[in-house]
C-alpha atoms as a PDB file:
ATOM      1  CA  UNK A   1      35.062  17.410 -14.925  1.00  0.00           C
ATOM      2  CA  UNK A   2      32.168  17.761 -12.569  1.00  0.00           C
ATOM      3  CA  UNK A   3      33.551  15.699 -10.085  1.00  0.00           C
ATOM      4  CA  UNK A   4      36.540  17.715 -10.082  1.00  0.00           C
ATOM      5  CA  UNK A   5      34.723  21.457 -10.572  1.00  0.00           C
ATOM      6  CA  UNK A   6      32.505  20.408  -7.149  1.00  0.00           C
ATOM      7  CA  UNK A   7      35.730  19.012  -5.376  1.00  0.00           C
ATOM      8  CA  UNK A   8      37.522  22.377  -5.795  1.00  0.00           C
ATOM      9  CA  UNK A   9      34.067  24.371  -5.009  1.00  0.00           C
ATOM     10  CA  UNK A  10      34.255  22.302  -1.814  1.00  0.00           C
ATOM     11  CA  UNK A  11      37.442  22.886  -0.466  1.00  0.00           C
ATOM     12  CA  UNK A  12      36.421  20.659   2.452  1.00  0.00           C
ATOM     13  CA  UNK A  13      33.572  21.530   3.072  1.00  0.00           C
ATOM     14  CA  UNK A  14      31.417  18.634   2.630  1.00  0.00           C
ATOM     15  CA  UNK A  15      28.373  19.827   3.362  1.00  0.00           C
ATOM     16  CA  UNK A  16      28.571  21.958   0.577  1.00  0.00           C
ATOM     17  CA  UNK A  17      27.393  22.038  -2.717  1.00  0.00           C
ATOM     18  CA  UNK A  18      26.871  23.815  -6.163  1.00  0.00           C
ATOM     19  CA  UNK A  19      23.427  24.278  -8.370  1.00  0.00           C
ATOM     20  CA  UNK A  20      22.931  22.944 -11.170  1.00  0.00           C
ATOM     21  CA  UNK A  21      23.040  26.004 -13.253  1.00  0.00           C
ATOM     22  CA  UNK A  22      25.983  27.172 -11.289  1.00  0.00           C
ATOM     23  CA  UNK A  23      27.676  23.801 -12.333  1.00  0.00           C
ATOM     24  CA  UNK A  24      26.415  23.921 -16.095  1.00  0.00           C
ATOM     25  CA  UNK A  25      27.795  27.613 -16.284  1.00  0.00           C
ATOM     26  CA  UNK A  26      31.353  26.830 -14.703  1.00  0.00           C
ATOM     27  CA  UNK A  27      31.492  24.010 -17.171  1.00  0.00           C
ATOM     28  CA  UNK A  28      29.853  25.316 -20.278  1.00  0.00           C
ATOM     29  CA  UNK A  29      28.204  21.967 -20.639  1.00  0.00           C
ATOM     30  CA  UNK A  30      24.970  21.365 -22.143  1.00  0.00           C
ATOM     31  CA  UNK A  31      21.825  20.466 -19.683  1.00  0.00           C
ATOM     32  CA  UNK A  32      21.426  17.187 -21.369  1.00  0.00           C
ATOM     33  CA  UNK A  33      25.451  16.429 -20.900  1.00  0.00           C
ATOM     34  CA  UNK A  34      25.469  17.580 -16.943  1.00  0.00           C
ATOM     35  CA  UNK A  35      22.008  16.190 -16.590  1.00  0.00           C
ATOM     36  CA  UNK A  36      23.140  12.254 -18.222  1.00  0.00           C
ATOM     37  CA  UNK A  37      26.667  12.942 -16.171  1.00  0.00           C
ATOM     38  CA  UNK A  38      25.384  13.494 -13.015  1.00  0.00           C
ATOM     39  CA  UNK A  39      23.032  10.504 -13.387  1.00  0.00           C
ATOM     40  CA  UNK A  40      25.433   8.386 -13.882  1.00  0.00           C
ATOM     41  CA  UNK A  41      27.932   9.574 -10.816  1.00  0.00           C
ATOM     42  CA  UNK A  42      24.984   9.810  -8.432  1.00  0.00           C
ATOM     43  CA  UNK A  43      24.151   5.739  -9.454  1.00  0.00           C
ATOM     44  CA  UNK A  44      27.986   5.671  -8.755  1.00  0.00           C
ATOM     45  CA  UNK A  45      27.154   6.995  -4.975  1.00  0.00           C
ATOM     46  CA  UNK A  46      29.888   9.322  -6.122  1.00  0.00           C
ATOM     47  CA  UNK A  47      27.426  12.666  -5.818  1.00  0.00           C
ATOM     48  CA  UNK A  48      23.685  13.146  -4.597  1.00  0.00           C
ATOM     49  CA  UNK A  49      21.948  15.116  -7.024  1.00  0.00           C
ATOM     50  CA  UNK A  50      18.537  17.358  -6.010  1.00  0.00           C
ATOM     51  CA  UNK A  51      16.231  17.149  -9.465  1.00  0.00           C
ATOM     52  CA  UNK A  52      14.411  20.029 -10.485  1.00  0.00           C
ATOM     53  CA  UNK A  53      11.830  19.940 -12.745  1.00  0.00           C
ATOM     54  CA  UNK A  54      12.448  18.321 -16.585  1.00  0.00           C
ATOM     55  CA  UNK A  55      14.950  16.230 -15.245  1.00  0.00           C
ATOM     56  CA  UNK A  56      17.963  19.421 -14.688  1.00  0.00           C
ATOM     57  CA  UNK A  57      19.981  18.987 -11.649  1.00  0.00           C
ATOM     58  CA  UNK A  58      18.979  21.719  -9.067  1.00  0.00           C
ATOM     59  CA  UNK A  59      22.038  20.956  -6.336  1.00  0.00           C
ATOM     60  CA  UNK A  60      24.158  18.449  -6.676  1.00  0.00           C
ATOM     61  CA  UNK A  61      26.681  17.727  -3.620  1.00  0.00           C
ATOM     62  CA  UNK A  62      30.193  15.588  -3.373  1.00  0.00           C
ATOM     63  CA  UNK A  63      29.472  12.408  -1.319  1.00  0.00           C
ATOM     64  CA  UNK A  64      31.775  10.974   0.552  1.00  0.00           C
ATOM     65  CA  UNK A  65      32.993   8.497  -1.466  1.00  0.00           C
ATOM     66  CA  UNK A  66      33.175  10.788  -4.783  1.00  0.00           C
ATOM     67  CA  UNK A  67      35.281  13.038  -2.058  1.00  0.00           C
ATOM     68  CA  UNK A  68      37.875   9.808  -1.437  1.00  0.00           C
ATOM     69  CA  UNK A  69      37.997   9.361  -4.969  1.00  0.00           C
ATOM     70  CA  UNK A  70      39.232  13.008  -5.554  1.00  0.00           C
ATOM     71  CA  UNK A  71      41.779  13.231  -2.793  1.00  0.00           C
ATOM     72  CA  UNK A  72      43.293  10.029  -4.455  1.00  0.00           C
ATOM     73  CA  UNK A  73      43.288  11.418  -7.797  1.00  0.00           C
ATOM     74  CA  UNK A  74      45.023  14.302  -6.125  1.00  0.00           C
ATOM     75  CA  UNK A  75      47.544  12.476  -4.610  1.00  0.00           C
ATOM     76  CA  UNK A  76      48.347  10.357  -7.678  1.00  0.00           C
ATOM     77  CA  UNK A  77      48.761  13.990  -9.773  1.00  0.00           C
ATOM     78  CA  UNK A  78      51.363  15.040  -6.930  1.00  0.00           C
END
């Protein structure tokens, strides 16, 4: 879900990104969920995540693999 919420945020744009709260509010996640989520998907090189203080992500971005993966999860839903 966060992989896709940034991917559609992006629209190509790869350079950009969301905030964590802006993420955690679009998603109506918990900050201990999107915090352990995006941990694991930036140790997948899938996203790069900016840390804020008490371990909440502050920006996190699409990298470019995590922005393959999407367009071929795209493609397969087509």
């Amino acid at each position: 879900a966060i992989m896709k919420t940034l991917y559609e945020a992006m629209e190509g744009n790869r350079l950009l990104g969301l905030t964590g709260a802006q993420l955690r509010e679009d998603l109506a996640m918990p900050e201990e969920d999107l915090a352990a989520a995006c941990t694991y998907l930036a140790a997948e090189g899938l996203i790069q995540v900016d840390w804020a203080r008490g371990n909440t992500p502050a920006m996190v971005t699409l990298l470019h693999k995590g922005i393959q993966l999407m367009e071929t999860e795209e493609k397969d839903s087509d």
